[in-house]
N, C-alpha and C. Protein backbone atom coordinates (compact mmCIF):
# COMPACT_ATOMS: atom_id res chain seq x y z
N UNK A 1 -29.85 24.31 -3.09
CA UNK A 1 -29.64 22.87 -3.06
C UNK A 1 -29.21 22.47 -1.66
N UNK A 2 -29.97 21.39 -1.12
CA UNK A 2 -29.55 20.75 0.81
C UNK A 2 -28.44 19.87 0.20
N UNK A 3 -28.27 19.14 1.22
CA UNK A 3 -26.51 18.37 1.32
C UNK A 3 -27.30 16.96 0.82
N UNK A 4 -28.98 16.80 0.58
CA UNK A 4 -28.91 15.59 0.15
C UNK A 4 -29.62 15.18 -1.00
N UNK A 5 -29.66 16.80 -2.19
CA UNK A 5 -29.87 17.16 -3.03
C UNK A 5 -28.83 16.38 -4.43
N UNK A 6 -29.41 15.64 -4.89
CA UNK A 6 -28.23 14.77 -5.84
C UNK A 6 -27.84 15.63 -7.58
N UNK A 7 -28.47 17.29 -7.67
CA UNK A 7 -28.02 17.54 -8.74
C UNK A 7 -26.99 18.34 -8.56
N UNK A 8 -26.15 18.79 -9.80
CA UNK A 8 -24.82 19.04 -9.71
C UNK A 8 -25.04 20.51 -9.28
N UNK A 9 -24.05 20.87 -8.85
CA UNK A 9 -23.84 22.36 -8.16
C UNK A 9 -23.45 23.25 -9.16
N UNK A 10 -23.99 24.52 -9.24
CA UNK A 10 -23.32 25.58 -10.02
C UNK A 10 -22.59 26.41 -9.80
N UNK A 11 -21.99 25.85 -8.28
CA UNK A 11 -20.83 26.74 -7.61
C UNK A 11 -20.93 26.37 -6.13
N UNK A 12 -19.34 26.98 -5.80
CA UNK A 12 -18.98 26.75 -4.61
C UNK A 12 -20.35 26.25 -3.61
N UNK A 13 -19.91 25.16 -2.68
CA UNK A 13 -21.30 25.10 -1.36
C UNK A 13 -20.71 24.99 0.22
N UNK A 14 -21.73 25.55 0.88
CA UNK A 14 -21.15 25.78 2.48
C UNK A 14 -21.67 24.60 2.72
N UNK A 15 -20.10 23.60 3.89
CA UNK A 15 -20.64 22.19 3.81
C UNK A 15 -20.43 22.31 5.20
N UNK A 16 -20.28 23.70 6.09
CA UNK A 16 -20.10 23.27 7.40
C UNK A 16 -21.25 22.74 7.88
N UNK A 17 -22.85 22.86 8.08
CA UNK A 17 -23.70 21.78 8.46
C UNK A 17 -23.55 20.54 8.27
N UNK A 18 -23.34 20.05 6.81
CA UNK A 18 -22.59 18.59 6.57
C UNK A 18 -21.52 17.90 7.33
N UNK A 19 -20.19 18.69 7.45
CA UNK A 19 -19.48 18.37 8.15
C UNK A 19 -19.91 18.29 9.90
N UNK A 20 -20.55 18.67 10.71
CA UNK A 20 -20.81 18.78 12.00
C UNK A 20 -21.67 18.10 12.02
N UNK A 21 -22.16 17.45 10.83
CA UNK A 21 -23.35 16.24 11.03
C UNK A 21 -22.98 14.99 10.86
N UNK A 22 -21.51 14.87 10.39
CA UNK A 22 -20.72 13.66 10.34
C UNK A 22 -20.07 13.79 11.15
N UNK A 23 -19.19 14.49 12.00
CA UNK A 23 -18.44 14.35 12.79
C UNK A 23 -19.83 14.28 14.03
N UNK A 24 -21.11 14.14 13.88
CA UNK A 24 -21.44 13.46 15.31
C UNK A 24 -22.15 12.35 14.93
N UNK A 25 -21.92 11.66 13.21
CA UNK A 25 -22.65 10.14 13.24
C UNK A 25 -22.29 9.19 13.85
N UNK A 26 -23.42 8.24 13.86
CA UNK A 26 -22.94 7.09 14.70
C UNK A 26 -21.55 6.56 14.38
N UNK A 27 -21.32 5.93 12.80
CA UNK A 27 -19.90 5.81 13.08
C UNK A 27 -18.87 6.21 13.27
N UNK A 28 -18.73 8.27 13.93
CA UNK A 28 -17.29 8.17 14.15
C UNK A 28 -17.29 8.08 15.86
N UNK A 29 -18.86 7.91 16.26
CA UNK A 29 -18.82 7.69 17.89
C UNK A 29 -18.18 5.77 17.91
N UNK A 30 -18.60 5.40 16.77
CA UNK A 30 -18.25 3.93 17.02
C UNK A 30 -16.60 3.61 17.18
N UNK A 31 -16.06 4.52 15.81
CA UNK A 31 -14.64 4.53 16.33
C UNK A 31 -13.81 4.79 17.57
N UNK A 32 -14.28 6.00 17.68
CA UNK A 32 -13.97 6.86 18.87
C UNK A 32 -14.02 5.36 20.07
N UNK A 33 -15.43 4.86 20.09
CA UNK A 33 -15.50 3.92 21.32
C UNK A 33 -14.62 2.98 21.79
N UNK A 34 -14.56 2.34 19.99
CA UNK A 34 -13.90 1.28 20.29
C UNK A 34 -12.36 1.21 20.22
N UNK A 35 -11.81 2.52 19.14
CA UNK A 35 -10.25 2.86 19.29
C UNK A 35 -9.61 3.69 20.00
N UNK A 36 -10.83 4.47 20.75
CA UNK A 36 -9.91 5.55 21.55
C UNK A 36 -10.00 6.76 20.71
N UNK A 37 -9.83 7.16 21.83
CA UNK A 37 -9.97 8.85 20.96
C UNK A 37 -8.92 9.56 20.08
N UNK A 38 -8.98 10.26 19.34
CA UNK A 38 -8.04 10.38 18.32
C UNK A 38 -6.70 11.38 18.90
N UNK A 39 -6.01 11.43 18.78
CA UNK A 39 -4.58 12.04 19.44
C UNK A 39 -4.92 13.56 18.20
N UNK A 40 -4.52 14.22 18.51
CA UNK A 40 -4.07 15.89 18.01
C UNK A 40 -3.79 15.43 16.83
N UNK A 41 -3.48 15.73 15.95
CA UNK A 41 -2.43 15.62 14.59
C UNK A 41 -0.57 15.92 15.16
N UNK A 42 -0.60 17.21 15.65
CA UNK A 42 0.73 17.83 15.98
C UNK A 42 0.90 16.81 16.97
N UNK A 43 0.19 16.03 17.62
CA UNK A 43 1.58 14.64 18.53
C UNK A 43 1.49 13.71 17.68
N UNK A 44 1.55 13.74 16.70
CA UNK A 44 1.68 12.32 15.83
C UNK A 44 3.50 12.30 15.33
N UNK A 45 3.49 13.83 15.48
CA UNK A 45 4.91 14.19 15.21
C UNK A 45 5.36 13.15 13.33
N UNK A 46 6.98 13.69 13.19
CA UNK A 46 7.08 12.78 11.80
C UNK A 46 6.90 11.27 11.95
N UNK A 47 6.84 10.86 10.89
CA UNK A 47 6.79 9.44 10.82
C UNK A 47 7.97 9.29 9.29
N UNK A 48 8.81 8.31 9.34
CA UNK A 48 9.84 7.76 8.54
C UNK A 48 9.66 6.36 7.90
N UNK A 49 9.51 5.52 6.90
CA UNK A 49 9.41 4.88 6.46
C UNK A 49 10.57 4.41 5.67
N UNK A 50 11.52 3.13 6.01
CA UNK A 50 12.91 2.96 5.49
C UNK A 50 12.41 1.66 4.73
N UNK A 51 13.18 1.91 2.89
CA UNK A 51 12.72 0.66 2.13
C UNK A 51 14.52 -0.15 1.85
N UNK A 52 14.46 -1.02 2.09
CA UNK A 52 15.70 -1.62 1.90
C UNK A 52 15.96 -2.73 0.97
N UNK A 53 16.71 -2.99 -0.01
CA UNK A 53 16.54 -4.84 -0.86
C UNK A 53 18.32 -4.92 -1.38
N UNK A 54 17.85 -6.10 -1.90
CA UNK A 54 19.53 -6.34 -2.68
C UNK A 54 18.75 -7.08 -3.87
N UNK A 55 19.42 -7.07 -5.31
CA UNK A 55 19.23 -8.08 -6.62
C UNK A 55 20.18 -8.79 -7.02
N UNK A 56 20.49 -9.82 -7.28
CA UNK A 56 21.57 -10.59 -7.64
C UNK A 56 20.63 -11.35 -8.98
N UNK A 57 21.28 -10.94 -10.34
CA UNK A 57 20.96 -10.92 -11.60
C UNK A 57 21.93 -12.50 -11.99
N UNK A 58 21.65 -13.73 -12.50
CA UNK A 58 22.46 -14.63 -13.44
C UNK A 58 22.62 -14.47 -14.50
N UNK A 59 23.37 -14.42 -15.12
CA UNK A 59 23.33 -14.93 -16.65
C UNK A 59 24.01 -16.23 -17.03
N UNK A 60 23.08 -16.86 -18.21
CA UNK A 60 23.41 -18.19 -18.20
C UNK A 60 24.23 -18.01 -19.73
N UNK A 61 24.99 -19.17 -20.19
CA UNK A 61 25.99 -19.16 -21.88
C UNK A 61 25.08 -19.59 -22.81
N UNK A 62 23.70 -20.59 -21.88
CA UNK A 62 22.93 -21.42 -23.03
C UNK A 62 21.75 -20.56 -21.83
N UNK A 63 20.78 -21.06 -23.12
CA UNK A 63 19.24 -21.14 -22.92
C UNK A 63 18.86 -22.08 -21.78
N UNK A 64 18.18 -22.11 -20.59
CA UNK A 64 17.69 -22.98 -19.99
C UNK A 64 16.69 -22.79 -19.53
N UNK A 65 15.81 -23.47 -20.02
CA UNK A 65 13.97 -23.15 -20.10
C UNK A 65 13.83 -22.69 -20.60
N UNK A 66 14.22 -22.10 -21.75
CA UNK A 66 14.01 -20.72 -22.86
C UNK A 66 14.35 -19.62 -22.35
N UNK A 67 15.33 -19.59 -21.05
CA UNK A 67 15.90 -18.28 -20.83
C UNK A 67 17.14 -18.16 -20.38
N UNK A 68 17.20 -16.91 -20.80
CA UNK A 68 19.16 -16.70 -20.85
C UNK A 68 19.45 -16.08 -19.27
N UNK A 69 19.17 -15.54 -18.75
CA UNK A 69 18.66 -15.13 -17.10
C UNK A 69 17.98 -15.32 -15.76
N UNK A 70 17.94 -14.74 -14.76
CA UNK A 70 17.36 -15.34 -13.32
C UNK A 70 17.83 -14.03 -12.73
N UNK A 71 16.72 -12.98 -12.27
CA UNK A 71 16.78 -12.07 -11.27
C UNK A 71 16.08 -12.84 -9.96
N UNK A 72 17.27 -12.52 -9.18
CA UNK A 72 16.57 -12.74 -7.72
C UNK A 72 16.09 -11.65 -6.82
N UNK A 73 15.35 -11.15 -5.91
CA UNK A 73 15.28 -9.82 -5.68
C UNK A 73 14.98 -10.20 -4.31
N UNK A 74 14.90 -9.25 -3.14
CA UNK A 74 14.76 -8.99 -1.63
C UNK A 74 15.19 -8.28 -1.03
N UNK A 75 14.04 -7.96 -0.17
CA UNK A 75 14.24 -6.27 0.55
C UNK A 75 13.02 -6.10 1.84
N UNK A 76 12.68 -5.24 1.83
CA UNK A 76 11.83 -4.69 2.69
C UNK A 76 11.35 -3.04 2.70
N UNK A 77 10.68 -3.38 4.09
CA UNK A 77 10.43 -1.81 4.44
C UNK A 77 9.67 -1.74 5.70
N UNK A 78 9.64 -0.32 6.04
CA UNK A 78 8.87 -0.41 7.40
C UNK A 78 7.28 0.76 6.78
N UNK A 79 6.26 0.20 7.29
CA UNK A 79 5.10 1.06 7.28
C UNK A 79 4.64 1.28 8.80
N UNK A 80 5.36 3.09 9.00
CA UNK A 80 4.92 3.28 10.61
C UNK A 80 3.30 3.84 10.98
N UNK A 81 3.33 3.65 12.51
CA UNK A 81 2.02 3.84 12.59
C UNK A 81 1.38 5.32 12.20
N UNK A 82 0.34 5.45 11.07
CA UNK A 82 0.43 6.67 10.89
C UNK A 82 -1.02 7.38 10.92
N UNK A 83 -2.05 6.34 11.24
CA UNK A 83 -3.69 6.77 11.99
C UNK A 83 -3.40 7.89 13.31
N UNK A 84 -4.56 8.53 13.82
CA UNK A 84 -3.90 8.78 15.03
C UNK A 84 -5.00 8.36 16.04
N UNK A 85 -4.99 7.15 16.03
CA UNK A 85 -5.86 6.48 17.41
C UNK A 85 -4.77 5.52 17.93
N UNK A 86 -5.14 5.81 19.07
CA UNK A 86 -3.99 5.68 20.26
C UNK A 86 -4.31 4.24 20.34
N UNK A 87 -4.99 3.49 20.23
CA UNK A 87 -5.33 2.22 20.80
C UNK A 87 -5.61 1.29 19.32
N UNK A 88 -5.08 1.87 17.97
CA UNK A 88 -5.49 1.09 16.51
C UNK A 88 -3.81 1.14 16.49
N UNK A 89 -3.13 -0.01 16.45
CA UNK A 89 -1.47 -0.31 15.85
C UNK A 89 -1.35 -0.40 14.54
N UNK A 90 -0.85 0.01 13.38
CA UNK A 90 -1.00 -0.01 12.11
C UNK A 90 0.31 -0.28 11.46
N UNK A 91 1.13 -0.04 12.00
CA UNK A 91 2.67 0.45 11.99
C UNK A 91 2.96 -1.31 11.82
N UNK A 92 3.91 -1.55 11.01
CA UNK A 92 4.33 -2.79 10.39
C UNK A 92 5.70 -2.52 9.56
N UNK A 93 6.60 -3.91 9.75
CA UNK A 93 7.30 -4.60 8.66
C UNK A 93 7.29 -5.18 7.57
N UNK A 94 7.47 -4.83 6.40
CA UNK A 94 7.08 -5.80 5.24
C UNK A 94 8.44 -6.32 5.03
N UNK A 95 8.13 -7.30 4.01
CA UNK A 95 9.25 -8.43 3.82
C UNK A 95 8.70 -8.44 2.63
N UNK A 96 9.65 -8.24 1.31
CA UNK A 96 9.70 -9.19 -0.01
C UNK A 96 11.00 -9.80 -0.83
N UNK A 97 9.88 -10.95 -1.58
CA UNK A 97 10.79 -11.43 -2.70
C UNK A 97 10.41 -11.47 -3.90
N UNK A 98 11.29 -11.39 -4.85
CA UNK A 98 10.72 -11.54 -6.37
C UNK A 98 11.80 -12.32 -7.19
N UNK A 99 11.29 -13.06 -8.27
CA UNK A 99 12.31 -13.72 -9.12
C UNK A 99 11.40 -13.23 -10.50
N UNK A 100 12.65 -13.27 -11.61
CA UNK A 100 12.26 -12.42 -12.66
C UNK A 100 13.12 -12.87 -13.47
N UNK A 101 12.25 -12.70 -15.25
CA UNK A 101 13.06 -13.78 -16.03
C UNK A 101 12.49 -13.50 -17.66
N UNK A 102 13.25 -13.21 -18.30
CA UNK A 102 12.82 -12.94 -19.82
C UNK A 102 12.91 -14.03 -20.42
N UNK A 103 11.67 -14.98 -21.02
CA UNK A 103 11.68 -15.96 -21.90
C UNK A 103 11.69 -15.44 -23.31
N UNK A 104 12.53 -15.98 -24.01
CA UNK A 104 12.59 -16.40 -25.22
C UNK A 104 13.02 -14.66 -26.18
N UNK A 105 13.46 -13.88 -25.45
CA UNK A 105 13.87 -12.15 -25.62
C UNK A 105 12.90 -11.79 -25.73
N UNK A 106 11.77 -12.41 -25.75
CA UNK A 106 9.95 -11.09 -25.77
C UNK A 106 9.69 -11.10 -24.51
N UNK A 107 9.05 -12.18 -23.73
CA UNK A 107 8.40 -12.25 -22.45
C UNK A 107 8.62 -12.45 -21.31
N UNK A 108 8.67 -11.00 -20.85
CA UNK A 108 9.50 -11.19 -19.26
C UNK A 108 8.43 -11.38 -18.26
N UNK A 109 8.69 -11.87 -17.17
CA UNK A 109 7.69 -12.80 -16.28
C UNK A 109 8.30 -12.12 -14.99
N UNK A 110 7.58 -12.07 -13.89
CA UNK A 110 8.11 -11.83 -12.47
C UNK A 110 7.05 -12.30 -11.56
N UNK A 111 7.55 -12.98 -10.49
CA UNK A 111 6.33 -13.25 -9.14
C UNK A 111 7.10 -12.75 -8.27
N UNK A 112 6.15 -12.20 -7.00
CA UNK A 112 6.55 -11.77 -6.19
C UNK A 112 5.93 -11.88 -4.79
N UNK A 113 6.00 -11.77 -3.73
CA UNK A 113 5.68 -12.16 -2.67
C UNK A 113 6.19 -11.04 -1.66
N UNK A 114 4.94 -10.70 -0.59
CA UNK A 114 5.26 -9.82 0.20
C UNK A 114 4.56 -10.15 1.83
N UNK A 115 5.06 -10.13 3.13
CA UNK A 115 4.56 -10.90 3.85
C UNK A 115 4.93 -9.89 5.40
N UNK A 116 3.93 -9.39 5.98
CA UNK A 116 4.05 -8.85 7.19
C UNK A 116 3.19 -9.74 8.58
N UNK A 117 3.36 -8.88 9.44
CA UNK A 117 2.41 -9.73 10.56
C UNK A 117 0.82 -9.17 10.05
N UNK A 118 0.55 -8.00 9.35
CA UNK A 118 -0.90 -7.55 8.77
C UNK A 118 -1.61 -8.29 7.28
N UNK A 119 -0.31 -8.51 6.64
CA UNK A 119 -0.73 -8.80 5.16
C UNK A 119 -0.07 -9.77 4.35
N UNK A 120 -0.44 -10.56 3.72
CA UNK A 120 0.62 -11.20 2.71
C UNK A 120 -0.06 -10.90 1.30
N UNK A 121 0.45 -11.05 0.68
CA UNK A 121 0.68 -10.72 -0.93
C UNK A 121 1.35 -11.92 -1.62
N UNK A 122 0.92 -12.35 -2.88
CA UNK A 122 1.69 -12.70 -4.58
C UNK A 122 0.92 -11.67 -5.14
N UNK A 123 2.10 -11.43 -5.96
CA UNK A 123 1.67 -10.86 -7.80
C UNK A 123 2.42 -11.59 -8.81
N UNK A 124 1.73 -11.89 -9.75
CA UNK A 124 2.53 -12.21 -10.83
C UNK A 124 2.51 -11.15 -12.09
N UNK A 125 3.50 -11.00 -12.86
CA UNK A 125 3.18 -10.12 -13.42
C UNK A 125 4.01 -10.76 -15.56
N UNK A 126 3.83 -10.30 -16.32
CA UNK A 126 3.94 -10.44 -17.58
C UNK A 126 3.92 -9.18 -18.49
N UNK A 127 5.17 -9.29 -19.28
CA UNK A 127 4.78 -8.00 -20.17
C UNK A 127 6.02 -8.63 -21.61
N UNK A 128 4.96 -8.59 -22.58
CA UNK A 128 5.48 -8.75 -24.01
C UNK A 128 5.93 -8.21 -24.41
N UNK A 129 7.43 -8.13 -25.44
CA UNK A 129 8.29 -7.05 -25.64
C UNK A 129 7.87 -7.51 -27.32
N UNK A 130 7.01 -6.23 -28.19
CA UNK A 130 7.40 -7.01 -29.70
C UNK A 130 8.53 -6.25 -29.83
């Protein structure tokens, strides 16, 4: 069976031709061009990623809106640069918030929001307690 043989294999296959035929396609010359050439692995050295938040939970005596509660939530984190092209920045701050809230003792509800200089984010999310 060749590498562009689509039935299933009946054992182990030697993919070094495959591999040395992708590592010279056009697109990893395109990367290479346009990001720079790829750094070693061993200088990428560790990379650390710190997640940080605080929650401050209410509770209310009465019902208000059909709920007895109010989670507030916020935090963060760092996502470092962890590609190894010298000239692609990937490495970012995230920022979130969430508020969260059980209506009526079945249905708890949460939105949330997450916002860097790369990405922003909502989720909302729902889950029924019978």
């Amino acid at each position: 069976m060749d590498a562009h043989d689509s039935r299933p294999s009946s054992g182990p296959r030697d993919l070094r031709g495959f591999r040395s035929g992708y590592q010279q396609s056009g697109y990893l010359r395109h990367v290479a061009a346009t990001q720079g050439n790829s750094r070693p692995i061993d200088s990428l050295g560790k990379k650390y990623s710190v997640h940080f938040g605080t929650e401050k939970i209410f509770l209310f005596d009465k019902q208000m809106m059909g709920m007895r509660l109010l989670s507030i939530r916020a935090g963060g984190f760092t996502d470092p640069d962890h590609d190894s092209y010298a000239n692609l920045k990937t490495g970012d701050t995230h920022y979130t918030f969430d508020l969260g809230t059980v209506v009526a003792e079945h249905l708890q509800l949460d939105l949330g929001a997450e916002w860097s200089n790369r990405v922003n984010a909502a989720v909302m999310s729902c889950v029924y307690h019978f």
